[in-house]
PDB file of N, CA and C in Angstrom:
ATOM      1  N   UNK A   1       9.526 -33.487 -57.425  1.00  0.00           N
ATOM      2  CA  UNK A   1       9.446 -32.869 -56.117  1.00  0.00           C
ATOM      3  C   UNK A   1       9.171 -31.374 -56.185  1.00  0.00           C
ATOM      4  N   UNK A   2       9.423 -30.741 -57.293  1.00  0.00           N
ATOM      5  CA  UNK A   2       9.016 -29.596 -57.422  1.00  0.00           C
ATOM      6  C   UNK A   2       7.498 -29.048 -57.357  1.00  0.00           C
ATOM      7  N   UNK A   3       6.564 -30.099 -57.674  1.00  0.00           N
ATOM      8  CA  UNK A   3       5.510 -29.869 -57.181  1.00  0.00           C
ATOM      9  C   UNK A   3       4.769 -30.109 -55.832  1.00  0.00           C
ATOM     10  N   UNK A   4       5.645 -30.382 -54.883  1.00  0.00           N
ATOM     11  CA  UNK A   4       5.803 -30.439 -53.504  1.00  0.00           C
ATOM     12  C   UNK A   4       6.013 -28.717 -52.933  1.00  0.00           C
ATOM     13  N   UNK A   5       7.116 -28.811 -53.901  1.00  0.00           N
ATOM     14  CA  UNK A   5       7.557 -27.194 -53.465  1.00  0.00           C
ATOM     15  C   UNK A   5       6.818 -26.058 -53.166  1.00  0.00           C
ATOM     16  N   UNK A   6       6.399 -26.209 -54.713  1.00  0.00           N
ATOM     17  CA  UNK A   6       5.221 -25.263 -55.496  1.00  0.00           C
ATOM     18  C   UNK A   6       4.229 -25.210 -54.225  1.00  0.00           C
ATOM     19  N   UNK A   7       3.515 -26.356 -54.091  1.00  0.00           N
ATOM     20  CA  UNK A   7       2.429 -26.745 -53.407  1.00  0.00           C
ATOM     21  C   UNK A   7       2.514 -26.151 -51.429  1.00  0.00           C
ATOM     22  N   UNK A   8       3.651 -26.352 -50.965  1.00  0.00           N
ATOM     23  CA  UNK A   8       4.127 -25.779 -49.825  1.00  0.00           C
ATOM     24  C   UNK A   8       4.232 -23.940 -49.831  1.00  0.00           C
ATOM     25  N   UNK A   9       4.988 -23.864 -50.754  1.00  0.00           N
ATOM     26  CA  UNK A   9       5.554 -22.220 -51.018  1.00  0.00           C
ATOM     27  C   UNK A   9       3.312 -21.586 -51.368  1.00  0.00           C
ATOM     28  N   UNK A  10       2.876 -22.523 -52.077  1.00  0.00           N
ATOM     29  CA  UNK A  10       1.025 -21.648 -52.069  1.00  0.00           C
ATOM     30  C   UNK A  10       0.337 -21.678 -50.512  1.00  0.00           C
ATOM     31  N   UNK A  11       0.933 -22.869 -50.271  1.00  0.00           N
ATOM     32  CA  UNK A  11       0.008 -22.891 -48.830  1.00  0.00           C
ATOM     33  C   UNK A  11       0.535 -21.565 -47.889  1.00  0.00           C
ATOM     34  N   UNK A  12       1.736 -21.760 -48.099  1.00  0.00           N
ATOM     35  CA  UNK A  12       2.444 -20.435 -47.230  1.00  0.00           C
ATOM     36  C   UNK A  12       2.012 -19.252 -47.338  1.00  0.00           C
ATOM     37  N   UNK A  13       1.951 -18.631 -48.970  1.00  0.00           N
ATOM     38  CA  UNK A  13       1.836 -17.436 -49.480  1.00  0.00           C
ATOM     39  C   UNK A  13      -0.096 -17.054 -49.329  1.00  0.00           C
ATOM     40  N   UNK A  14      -0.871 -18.226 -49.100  1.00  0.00           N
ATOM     41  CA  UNK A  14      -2.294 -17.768 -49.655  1.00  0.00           C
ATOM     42  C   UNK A  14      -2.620 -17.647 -47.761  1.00  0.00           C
ATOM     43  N   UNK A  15      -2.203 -18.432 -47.490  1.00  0.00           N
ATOM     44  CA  UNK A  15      -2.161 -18.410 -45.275  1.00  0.00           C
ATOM     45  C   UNK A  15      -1.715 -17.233 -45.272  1.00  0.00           C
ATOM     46  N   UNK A  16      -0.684 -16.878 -45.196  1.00  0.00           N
ATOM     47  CA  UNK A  16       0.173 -15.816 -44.978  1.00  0.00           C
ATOM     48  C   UNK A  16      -0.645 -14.073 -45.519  1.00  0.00           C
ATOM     49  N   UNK A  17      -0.918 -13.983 -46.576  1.00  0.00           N
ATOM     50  CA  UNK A  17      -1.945 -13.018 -47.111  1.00  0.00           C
ATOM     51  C   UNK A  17      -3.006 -12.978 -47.034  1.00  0.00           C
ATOM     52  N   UNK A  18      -3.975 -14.258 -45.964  1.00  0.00           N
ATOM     53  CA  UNK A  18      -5.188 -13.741 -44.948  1.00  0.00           C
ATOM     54  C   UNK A  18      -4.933 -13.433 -44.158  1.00  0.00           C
ATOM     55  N   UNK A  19      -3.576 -13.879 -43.078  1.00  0.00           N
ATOM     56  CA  UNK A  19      -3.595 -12.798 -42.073  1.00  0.00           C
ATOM     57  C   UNK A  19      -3.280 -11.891 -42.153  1.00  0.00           C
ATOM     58  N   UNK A  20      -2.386 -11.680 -43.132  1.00  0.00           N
ATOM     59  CA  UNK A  20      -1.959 -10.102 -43.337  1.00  0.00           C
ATOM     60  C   UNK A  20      -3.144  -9.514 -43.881  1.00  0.00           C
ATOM     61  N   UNK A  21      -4.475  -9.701 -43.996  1.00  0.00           N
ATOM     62  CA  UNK A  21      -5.625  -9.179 -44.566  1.00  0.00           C
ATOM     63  C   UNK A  21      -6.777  -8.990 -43.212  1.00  0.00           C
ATOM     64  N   UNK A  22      -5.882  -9.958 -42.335  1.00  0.00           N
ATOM     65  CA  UNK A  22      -6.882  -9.894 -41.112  1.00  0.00           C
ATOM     66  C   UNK A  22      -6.500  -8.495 -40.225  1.00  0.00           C
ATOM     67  N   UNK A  23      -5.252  -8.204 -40.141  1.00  0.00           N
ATOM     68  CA  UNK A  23      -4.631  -7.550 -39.256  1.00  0.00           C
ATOM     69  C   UNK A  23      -4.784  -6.290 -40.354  1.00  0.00           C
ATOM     70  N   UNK A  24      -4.576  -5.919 -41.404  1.00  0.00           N
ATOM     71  CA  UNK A  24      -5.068  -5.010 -41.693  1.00  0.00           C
ATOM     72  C   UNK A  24      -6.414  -3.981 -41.989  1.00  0.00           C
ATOM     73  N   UNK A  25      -7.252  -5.207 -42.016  1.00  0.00           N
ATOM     74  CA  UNK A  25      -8.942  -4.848 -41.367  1.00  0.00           C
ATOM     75  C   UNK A  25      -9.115  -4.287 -40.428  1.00  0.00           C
ATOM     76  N   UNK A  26      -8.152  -4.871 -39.158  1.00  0.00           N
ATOM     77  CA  UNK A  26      -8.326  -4.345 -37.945  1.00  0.00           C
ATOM     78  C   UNK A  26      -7.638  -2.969 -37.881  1.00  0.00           C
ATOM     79  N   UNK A  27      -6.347  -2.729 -38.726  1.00  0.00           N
ATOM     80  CA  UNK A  27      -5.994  -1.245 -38.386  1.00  0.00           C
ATOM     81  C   UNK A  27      -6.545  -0.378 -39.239  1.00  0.00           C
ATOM     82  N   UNK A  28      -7.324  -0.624 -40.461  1.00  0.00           N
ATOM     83  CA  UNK A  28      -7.983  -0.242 -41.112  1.00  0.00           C
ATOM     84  C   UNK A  28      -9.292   0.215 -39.743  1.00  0.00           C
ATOM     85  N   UNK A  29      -9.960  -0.405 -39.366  1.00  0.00           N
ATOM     86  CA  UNK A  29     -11.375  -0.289 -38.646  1.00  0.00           C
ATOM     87  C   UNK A  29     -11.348  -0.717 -37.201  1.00  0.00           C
ATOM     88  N   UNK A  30     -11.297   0.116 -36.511  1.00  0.00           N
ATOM     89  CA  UNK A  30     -10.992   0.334 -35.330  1.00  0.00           C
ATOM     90  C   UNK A  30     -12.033  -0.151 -34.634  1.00  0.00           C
ATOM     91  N   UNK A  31     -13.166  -0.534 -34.800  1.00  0.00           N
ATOM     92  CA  UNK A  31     -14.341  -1.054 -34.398  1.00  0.00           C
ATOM     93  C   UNK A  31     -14.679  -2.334 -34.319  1.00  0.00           C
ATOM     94  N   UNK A  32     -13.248  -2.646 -34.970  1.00  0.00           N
ATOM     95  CA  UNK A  32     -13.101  -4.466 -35.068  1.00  0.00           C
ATOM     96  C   UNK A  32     -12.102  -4.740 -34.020  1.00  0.00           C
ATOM     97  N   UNK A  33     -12.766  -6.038 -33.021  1.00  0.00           N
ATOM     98  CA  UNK A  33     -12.466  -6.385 -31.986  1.00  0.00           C
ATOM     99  C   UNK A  33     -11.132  -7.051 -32.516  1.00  0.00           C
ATOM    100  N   UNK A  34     -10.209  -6.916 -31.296  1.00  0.00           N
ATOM    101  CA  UNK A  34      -8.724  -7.676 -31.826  1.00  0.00           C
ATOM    102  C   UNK A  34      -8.900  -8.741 -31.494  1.00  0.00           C
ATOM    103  N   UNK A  35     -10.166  -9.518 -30.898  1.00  0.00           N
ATOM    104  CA  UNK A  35     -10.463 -10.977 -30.268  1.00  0.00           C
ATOM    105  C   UNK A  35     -10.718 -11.651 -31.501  1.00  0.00           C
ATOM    106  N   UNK A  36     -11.604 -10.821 -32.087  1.00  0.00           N
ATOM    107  CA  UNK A  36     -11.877 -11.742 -33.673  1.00  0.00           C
ATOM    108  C   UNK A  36     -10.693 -12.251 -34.691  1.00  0.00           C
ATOM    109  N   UNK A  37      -9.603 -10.791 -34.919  1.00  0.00           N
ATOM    110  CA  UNK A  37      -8.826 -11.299 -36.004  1.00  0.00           C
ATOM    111  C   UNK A  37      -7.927 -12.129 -35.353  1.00  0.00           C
ATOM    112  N   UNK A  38      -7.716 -11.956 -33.830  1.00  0.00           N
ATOM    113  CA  UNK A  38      -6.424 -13.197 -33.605  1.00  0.00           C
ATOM    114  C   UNK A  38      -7.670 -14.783 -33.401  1.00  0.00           C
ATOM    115  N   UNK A  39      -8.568 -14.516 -33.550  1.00  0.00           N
ATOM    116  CA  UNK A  39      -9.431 -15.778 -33.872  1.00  0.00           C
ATOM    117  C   UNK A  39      -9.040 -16.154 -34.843  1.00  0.00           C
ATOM    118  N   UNK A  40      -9.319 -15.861 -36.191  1.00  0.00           N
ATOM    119  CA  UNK A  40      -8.797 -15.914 -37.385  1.00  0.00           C
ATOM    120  C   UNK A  40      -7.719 -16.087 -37.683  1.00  0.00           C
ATOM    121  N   UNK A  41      -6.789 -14.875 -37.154  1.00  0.00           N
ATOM    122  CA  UNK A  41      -5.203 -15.524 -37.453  1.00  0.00           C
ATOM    123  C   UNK A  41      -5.029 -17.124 -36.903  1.00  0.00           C
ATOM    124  N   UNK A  42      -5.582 -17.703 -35.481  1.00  0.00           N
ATOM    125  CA  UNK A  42      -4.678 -18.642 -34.942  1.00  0.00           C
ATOM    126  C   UNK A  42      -5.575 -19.609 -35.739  1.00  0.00           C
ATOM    127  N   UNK A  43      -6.844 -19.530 -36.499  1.00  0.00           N
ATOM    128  CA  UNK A  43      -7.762 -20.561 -37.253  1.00  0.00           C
ATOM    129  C   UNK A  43      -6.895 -20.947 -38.459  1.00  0.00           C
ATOM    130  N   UNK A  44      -6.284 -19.689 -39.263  1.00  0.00           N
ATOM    131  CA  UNK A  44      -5.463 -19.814 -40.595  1.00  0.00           C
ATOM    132  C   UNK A  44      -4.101 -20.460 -39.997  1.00  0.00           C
ATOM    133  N   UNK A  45      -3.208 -20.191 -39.046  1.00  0.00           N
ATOM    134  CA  UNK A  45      -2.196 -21.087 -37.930  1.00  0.00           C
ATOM    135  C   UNK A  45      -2.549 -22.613 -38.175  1.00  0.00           C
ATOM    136  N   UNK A  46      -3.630 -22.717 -37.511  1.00  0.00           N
ATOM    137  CA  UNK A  46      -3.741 -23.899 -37.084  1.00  0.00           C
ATOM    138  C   UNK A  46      -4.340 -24.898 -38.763  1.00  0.00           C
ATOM    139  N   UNK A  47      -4.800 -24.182 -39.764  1.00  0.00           N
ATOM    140  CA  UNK A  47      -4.794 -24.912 -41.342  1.00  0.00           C
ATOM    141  C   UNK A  47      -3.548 -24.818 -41.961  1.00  0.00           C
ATOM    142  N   UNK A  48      -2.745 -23.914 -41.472  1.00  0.00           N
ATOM    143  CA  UNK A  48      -1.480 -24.023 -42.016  1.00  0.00           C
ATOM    144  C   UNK A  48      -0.586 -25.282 -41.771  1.00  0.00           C
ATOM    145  N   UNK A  49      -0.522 -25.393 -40.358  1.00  0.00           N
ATOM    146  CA  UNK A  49       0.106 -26.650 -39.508  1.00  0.00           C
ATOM    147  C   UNK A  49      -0.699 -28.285 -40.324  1.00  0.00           C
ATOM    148  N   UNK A  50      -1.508 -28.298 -40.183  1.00  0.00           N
ATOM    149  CA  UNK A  50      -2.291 -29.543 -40.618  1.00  0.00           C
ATOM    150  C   UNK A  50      -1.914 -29.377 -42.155  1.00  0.00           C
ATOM    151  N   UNK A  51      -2.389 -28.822 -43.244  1.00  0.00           N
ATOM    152  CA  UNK A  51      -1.749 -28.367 -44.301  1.00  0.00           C
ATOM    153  C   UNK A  51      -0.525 -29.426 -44.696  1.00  0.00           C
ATOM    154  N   UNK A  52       0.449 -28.675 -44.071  1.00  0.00           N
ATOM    155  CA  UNK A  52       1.956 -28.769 -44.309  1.00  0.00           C
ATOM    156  C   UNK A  52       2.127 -30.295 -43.691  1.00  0.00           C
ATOM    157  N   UNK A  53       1.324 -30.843 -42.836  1.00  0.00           N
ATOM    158  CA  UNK A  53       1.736 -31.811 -42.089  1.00  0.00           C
ATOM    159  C   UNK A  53       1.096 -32.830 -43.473  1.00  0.00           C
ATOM    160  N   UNK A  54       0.135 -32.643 -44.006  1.00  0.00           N
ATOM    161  CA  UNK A  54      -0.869 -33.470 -44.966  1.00  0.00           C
ATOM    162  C   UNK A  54       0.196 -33.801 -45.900  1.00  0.00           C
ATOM    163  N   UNK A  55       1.010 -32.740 -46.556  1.00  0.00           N
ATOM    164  CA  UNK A  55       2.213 -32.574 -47.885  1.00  0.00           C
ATOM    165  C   UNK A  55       3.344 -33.395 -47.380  1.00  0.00           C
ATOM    166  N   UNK A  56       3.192 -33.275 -46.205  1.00  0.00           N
ATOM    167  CA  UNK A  56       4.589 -34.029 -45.704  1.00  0.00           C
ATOM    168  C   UNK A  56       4.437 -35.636 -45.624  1.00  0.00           C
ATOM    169  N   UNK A  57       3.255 -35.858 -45.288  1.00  0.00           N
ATOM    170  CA  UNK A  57       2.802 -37.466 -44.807  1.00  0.00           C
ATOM    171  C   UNK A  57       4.076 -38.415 -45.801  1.00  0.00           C
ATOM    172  N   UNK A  58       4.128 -39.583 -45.402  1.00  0.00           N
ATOM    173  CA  UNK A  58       5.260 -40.277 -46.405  1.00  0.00           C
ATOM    174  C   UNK A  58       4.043 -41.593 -46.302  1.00  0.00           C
ATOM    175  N   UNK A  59       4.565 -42.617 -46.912  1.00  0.00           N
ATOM    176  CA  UNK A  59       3.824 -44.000 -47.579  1.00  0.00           C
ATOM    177  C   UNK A  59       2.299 -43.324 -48.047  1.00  0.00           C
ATOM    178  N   UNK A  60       2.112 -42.454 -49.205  1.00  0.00           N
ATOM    179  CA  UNK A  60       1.086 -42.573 -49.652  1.00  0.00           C
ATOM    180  C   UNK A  60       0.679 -43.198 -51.078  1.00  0.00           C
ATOM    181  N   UNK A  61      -0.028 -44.202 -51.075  1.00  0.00           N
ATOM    182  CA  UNK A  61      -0.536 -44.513 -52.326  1.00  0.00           C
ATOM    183  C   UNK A  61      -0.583 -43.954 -53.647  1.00  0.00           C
ATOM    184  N   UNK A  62      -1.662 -43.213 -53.508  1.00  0.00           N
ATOM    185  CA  UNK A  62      -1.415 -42.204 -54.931  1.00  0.00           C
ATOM    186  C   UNK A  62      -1.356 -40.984 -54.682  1.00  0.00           C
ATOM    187  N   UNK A  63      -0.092 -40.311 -55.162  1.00  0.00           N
ATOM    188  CA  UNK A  63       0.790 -39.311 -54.502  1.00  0.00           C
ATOM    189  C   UNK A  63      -0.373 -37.945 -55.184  1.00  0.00           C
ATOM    190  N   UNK A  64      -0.928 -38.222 -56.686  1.00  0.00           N
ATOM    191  CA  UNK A  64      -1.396 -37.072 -57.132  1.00  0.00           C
ATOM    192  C   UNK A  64      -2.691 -37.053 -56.773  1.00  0.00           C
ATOM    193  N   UNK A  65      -3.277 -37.979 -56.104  1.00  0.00           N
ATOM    194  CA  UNK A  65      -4.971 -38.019 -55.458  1.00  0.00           C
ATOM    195  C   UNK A  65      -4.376 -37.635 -54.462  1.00  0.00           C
ATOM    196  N   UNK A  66      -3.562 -37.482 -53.708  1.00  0.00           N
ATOM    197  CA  UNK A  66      -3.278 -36.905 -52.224  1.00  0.00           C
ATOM    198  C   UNK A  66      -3.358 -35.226 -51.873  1.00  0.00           C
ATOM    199  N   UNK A  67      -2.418 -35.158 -52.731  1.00  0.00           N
ATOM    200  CA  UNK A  67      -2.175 -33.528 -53.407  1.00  0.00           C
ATOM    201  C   UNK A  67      -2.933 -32.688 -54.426  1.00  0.00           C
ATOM    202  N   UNK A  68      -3.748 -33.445 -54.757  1.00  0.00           N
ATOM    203  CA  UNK A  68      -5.133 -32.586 -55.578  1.00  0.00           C
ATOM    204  C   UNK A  68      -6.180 -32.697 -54.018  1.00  0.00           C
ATOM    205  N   UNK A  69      -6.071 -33.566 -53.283  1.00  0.00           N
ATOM    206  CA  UNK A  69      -6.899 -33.396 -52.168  1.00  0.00           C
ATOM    207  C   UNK A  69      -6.614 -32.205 -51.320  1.00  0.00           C
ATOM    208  N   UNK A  70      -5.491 -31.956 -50.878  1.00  0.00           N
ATOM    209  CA  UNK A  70      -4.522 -30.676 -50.419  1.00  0.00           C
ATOM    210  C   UNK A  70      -4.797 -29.688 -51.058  1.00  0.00           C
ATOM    211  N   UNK A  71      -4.649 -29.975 -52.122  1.00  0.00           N
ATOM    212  CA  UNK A  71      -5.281 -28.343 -52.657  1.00  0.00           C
ATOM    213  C   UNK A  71      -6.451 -28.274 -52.378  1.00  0.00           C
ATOM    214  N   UNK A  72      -7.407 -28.477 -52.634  1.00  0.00           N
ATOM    215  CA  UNK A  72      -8.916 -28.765 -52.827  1.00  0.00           C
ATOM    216  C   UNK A  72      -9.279 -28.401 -51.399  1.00  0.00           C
ATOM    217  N   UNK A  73      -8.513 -28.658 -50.629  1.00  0.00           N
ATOM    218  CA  UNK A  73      -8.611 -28.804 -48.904  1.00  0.00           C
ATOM    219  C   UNK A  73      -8.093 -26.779 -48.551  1.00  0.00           C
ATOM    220  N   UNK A  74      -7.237 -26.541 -49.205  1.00  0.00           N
ATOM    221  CA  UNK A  74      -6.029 -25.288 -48.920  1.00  0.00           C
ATOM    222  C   UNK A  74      -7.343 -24.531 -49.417  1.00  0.00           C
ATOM    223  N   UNK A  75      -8.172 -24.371 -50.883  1.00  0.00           N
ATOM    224  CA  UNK A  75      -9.217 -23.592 -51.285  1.00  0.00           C
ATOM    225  C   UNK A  75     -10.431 -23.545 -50.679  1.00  0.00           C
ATOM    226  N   UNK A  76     -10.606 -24.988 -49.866  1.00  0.00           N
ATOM    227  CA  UNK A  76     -12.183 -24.408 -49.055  1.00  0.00           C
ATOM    228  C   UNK A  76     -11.640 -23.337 -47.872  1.00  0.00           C
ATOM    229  N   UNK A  77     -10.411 -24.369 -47.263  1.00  0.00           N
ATOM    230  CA  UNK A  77      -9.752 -23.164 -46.529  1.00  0.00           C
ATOM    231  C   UNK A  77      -9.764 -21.722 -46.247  1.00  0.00           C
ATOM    232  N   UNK A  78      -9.150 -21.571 -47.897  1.00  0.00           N
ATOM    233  CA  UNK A  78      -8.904 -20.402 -47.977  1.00  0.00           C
ATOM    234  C   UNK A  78     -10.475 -19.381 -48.196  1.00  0.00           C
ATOM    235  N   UNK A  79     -11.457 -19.536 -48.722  1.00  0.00           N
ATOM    236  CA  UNK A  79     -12.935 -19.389 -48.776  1.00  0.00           C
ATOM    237  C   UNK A  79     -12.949 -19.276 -47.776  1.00  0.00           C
ATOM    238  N   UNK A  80     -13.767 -19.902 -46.882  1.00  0.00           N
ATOM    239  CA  UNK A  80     -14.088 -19.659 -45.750  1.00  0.00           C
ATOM    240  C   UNK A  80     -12.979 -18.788 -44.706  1.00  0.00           C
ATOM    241  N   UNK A  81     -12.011 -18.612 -44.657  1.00  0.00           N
ATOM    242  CA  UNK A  81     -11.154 -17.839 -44.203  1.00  0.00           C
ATOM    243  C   UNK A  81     -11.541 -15.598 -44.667  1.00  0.00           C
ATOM    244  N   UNK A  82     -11.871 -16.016 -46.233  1.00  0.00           N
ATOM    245  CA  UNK A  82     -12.137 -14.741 -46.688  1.00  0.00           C
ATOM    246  C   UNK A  82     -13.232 -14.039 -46.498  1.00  0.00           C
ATOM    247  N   UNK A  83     -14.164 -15.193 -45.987  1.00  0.00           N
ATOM    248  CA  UNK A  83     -15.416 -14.746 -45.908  1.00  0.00           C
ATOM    249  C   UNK A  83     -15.757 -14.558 -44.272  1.00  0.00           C
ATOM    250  N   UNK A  84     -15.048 -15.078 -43.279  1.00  0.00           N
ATOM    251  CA  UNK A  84     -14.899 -14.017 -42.148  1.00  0.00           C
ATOM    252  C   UNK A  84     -14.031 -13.207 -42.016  1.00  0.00           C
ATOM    253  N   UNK A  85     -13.242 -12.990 -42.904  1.00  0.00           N
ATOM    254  CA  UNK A  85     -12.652 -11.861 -43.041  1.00  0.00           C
ATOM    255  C   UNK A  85     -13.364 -10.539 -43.441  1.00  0.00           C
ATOM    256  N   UNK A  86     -14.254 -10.939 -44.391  1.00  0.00           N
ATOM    257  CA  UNK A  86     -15.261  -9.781 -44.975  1.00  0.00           C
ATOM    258  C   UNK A  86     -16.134  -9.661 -43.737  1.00  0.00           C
ATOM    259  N   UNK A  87     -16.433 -10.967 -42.803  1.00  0.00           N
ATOM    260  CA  UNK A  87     -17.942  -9.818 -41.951  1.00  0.00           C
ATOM    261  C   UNK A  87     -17.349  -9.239 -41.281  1.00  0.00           C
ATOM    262  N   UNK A  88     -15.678  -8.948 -40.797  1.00  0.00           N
ATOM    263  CA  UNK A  88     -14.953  -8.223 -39.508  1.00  0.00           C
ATOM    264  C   UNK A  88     -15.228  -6.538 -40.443  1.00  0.00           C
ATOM    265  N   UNK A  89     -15.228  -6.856 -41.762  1.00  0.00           N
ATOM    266  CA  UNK A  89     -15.135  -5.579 -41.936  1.00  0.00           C
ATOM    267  C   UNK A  89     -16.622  -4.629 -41.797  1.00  0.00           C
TER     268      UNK A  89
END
Protein backbone atom coordinates (compact mmCIF):
# COMPACT_ATOMS: atom_id res chain seq x y z
CA UNK A 1 0.00 0.00 0.00
CA UNK A 2 2.81 2.16 0.20
CA UNK A 3 2.87 2.55 -3.30
CA UNK A 4 -0.60 3.92 -3.21
CA UNK A 5 0.79 6.43 -0.90
CA UNK A 6 3.77 7.35 -2.80
CA UNK A 7 1.55 7.57 -5.87
CA UNK A 8 -1.22 9.99 -4.11
CA UNK A 9 1.43 12.18 -2.04
CA UNK A 10 3.13 12.76 -6.37
CA UNK A 11 -0.16 13.52 -7.67
CA UNK A 12 -0.57 16.08 -4.87
CA UNK A 13 2.94 17.54 -4.88
CA UNK A 14 3.39 17.76 -8.99
CA UNK A 15 -0.70 19.45 -9.09
CA UNK A 16 0.08 21.47 -6.33
CA UNK A 17 3.56 23.03 -7.86
CA UNK A 18 1.71 23.99 -11.23
CA UNK A 19 -0.46 26.05 -9.57
CA UNK A 20 1.79 27.44 -7.44
CA UNK A 21 3.72 28.11 -10.85
CA UNK A 22 0.55 29.46 -12.30
CA UNK A 23 -0.12 32.08 -9.71
CA UNK A 24 3.30 33.03 -9.63
CA UNK A 25 3.54 33.89 -13.41
CA UNK A 26 0.79 35.99 -12.80
CA UNK A 27 2.46 38.05 -9.94
CA UNK A 28 5.53 37.78 -11.65
CA UNK A 29 3.78 39.49 -15.06
CA UNK A 30 1.20 41.67 -14.65
CA UNK A 31 0.09 41.45 -18.22
CA UNK A 32 -1.19 38.04 -17.59
CA UNK A 33 -4.87 37.92 -17.39
CA UNK A 34 -6.08 36.38 -13.95
CA UNK A 35 -8.88 34.63 -16.29
CA UNK A 36 -6.19 32.43 -17.73
CA UNK A 37 -4.31 31.18 -14.60
CA UNK A 38 -7.60 30.47 -12.64
CA UNK A 39 -8.32 28.57 -16.05
CA UNK A 40 -5.45 26.56 -15.36
CA UNK A 41 -5.61 26.35 -11.76
CA UNK A 42 -9.39 24.93 -11.86
CA UNK A 43 -8.02 22.55 -15.18
CA UNK A 44 -5.04 21.14 -12.70
CA UNK A 45 -8.34 20.97 -9.79
CA UNK A 46 -10.30 19.25 -11.83
CA UNK A 47 -7.04 16.35 -12.94
CA UNK A 48 -6.39 16.28 -9.51
CA UNK A 49 -10.04 15.13 -8.49
CA UNK A 50 -10.27 12.45 -11.33
CA UNK A 51 -6.59 11.47 -10.50
CA UNK A 52 -7.21 10.60 -6.93
CA UNK A 53 -10.61 9.21 -7.75
CA UNK A 54 -8.68 6.69 -10.53
CA UNK A 55 -6.08 5.51 -7.27
CA UNK A 56 -8.95 5.07 -5.25
CA UNK A 57 -11.25 2.88 -7.65
CA UNK A 58 -11.57 -0.67 -5.69
CA UNK A 59 -12.27 -4.22 -7.75
CA UNK A 60 -9.47 -3.69 -10.13
CA UNK A 61 -7.97 -6.48 -12.01
CA UNK A 62 -4.47 -5.75 -12.39
CA UNK A 63 -3.64 -3.39 -9.71
CA UNK A 64 -0.01 -2.54 -11.39
CA UNK A 65 -1.51 -1.98 -15.12
CA UNK A 66 -3.92 0.39 -13.34
CA UNK A 67 -1.33 2.48 -11.61
CA UNK A 68 1.34 2.58 -14.30
CA UNK A 69 -1.79 3.90 -16.27
CA UNK A 70 -2.19 6.76 -13.49
CA UNK A 71 0.99 7.69 -13.75
CA UNK A 72 1.33 7.76 -17.40
CA UNK A 73 -2.08 9.70 -17.21
CA UNK A 74 -0.60 12.30 -14.04
CA UNK A 75 2.65 12.97 -16.81
CA UNK A 76 0.66 13.85 -19.93
CA UNK A 77 -1.15 15.86 -17.37
CA UNK A 78 1.38 17.33 -16.01
CA UNK A 79 3.03 18.34 -19.77
CA UNK A 80 0.44 19.84 -21.03
CA UNK A 81 -0.31 21.76 -17.85
CA UNK A 82 3.49 23.24 -18.20
CA UNK A 83 3.19 24.10 -21.45
CA UNK A 84 0.28 26.57 -20.90
CA UNK A 85 1.87 27.62 -18.28
CA UNK A 86 4.87 28.75 -20.43
CA UNK A 87 2.57 30.66 -23.14
CA UNK A 88 0.93 32.84 -19.98
CA UNK A 89 4.36 33.85 -19.62
Amino acid sequence: MSSVRSLKRNINNVLGDLIESAYLVQIARAEVKSEKVEAIVDEAINHFDTLIDKVNQKNIENKRAHFTAVRKDLESVAIDLVEKINKLS
